[in-house]
Structure formats: structure tokens, C-alpha cells
C-alpha atoms as a PDB file:
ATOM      1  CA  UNK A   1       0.000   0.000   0.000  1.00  0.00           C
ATOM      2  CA  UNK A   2       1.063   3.703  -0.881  1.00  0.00           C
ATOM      3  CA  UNK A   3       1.471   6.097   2.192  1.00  0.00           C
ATOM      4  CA  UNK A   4      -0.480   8.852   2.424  1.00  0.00           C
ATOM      5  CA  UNK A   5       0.802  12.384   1.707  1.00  0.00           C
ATOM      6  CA  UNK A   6       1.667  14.151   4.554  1.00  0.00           C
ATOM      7  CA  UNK A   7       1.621  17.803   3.135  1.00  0.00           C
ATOM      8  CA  UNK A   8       5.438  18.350   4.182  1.00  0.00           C
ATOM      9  CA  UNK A   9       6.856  19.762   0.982  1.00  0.00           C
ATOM     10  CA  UNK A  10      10.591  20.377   0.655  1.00  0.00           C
ATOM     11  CA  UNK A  11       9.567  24.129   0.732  1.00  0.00           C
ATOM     12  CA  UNK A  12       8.046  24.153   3.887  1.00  0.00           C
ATOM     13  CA  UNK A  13      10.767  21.958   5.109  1.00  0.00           C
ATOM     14  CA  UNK A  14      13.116  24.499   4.322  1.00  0.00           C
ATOM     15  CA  UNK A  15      11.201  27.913   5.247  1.00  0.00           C
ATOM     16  CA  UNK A  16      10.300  27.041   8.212  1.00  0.00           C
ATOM     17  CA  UNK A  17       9.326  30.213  10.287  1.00  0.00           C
ATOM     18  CA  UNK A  18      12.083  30.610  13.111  1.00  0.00           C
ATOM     19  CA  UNK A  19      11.602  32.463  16.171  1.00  0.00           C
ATOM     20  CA  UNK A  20      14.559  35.047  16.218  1.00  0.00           C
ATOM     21  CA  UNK A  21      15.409  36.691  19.816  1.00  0.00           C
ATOM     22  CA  UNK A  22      17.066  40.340  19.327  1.00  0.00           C
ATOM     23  CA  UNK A  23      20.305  40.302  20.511  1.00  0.00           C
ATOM     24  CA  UNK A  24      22.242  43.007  22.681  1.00  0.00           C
ATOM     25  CA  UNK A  25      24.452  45.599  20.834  1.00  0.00           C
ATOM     26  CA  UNK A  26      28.002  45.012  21.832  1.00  0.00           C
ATOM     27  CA  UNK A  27      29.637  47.800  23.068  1.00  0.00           C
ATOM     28  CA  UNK A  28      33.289  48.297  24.456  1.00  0.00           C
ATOM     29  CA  UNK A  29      33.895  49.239  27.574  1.00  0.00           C
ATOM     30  CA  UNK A  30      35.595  52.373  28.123  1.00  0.00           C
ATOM     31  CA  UNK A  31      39.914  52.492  27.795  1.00  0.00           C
ATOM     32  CA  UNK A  32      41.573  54.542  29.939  1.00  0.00           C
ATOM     33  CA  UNK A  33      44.665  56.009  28.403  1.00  0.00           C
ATOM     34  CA  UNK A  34      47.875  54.642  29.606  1.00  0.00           C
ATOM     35  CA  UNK A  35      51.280  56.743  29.716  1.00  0.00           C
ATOM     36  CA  UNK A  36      54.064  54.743  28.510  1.00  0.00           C
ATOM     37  CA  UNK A  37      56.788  54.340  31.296  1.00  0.00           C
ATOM     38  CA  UNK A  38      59.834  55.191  29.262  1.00  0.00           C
ATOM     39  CA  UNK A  39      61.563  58.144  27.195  1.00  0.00           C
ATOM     40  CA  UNK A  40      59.973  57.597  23.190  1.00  0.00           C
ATOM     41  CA  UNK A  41      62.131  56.450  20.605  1.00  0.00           C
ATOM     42  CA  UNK A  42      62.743  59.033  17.954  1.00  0.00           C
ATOM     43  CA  UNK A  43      64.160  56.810  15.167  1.00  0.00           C
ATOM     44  CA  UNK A  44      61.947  55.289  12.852  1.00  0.00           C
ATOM     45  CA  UNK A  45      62.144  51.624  11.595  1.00  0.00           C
ATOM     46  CA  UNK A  46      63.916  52.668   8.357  1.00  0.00           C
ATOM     47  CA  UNK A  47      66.567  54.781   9.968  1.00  0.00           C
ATOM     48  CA  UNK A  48      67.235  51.922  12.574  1.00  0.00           C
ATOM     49  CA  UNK A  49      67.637  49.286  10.578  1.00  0.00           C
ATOM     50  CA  UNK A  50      68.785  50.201   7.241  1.00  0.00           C
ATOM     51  CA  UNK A  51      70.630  53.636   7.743  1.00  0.00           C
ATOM     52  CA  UNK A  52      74.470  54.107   8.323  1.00  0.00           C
ATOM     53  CA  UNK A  53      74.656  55.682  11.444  1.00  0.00           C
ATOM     54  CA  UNK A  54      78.488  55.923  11.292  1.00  0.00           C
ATOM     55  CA  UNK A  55      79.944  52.687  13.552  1.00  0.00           C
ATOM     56  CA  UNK A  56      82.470  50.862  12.497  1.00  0.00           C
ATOM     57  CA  UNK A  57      81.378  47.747  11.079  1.00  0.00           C
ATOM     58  CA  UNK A  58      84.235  44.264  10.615  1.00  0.00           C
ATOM     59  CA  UNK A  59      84.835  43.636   6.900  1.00  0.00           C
ATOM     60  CA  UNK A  60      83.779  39.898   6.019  1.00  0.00           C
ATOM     61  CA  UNK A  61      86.133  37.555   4.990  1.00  0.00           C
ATOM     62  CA  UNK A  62      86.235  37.054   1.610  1.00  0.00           C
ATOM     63  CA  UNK A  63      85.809  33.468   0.741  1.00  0.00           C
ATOM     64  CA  UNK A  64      87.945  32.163  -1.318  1.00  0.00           C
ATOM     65  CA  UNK A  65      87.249  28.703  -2.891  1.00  0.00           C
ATOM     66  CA  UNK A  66      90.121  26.006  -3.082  1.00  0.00           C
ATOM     67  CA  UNK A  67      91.101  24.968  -6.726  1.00  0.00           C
ATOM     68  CA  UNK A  68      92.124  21.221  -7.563  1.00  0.00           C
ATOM     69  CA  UNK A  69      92.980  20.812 -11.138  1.00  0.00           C
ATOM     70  CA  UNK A  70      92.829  17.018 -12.496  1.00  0.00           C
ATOM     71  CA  UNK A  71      94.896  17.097 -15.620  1.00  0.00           C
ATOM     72  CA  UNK A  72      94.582  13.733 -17.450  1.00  0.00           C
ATOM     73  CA  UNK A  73      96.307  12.210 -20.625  1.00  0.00           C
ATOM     74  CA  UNK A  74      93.258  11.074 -22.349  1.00  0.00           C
ATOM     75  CA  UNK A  75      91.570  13.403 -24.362  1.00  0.00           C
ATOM     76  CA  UNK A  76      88.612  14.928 -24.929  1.00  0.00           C
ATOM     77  CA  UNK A  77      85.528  11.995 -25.854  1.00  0.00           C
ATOM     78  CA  UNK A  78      83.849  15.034 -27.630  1.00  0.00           C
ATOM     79  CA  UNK A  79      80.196  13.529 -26.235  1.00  0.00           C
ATOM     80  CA  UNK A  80      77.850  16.861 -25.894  1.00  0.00           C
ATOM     81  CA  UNK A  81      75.124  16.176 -23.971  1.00  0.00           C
ATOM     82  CA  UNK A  82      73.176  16.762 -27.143  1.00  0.00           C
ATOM     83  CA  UNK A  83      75.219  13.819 -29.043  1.00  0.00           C
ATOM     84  CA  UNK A  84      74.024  11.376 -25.858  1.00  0.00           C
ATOM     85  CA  UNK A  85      70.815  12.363 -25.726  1.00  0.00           C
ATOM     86  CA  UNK A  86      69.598  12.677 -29.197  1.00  0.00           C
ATOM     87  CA  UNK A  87      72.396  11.120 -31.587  1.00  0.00           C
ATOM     88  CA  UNK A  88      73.088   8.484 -29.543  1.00  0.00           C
ATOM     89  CA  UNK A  89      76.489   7.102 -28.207  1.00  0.00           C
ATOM     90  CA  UNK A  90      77.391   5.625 -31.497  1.00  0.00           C
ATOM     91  CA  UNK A  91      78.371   9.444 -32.828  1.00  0.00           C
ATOM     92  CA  UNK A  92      81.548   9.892 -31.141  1.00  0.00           C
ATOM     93  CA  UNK A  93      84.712  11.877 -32.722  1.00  0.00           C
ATOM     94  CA  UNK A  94      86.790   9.247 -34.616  1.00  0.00           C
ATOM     95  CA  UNK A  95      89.861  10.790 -33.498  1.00  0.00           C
ATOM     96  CA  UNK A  96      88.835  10.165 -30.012  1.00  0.00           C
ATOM     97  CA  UNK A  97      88.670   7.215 -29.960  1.00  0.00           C
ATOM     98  CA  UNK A  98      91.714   6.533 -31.608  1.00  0.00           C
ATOM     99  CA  UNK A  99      93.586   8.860 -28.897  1.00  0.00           C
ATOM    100  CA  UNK A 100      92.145   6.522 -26.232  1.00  0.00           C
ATOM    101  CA  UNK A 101      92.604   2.959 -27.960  1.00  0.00           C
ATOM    102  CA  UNK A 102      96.084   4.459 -27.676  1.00  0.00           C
ATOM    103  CA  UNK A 103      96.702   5.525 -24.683  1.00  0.00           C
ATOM    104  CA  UNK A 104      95.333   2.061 -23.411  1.00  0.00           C
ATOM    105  CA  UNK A 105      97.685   0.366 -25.507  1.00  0.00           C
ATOM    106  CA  UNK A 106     100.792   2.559 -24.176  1.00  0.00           C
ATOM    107  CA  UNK A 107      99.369   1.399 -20.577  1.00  0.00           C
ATOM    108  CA  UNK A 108      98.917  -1.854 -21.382  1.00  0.00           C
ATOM    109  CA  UNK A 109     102.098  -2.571 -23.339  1.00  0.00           C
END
């Protein structure tokens, strides 16, 4: 069997009169004015902070970094990044790799 309708529509469900209570205007209470306790500072964030006022400030070290030079007797393999990535290893210099087959065979012999 089919229920009967009850008459609650979603409208009424969701217009329902509410009873609305007036609430009290916030006020602040009165502030009394309170004298700071010491002399005012008469420098303003710029001139303290970022202004040369004259002291003598310590020179930083410079920092030098330590050189190491590797020297080697191969040569160059003439591989750009470019030649790896999109020519593939196969495209070396020629005279590369005859520089390093020998220089192996000087080591080897």
C-alpha cells in the first residue's frame, strides 16, 4: 500500500518560520589612556635598521674557494650532452677514440 501524503513539501521543510530573539548591541567598555613608562624612541624603523649611522662595522672575509685541477692524458671523448641524448652514443669523434685505444695500448704494453 502507498502512504499517504503528509503535506510536508521540501519548501516548507526548508522555510520554516524561526523564532529570532534580538540580541544586545556590543559595546566596548571604556579604555583609559595609559602613559608609557619610558623616554619615546625618535628613530623610525627605516633609519634603525637600514641607515648608516656611522659605527664601524668588521669587513667579512672574503671566501675564497680552493682549486684542484685534475689534468689527465686522455683526451677529450667530444660527447655533448646533445650527441648522448639525441644522436646516440654511437656518434663519437673518430679521433677520439683513436687517442684513447692508444693511450690504453701505451698502458697496457
Amino acid at each position: 500500500p502507498v502512504p499517504k501524503f503528509q503535506g510536508n513539501t521540501t519548501h516548507k521543510d526548508q522555510f520554516k518560520q524561526w523564532t529570532i530573539e534580538r540580541q544586545k548591541a556590543f559595546s566596548e567598555p571604556p579604555r583609559l589612556l595609559k602613559v608609557g613608562s619610558g623616554a619615546m624612541e625618535t628613530k623610525t624603523m627605516q633609519k634603525r635598521d637600514f641607515v648608516y649611522d656611522g659605527s664601524k662595522v668588521e669587513r667579512a672575509k672574503p671566501i675564497i674557494p680552493q682549486v684542484k685541477v685534475i689534468r689527465s692524458d686522455l683526451p677529450l671523448d667530444c660527447l655533448t650532452s646533445y650527441r648522448l641524448e639525441f644522436k646516440g652514443i654511437q656518434n663519437k669523434c673518430r679521433l677520439a677514440e683513436l687517442l684513447v685505444n692508444q693511450a690504453e695500448q701505451k698502458l697496457s704494453a
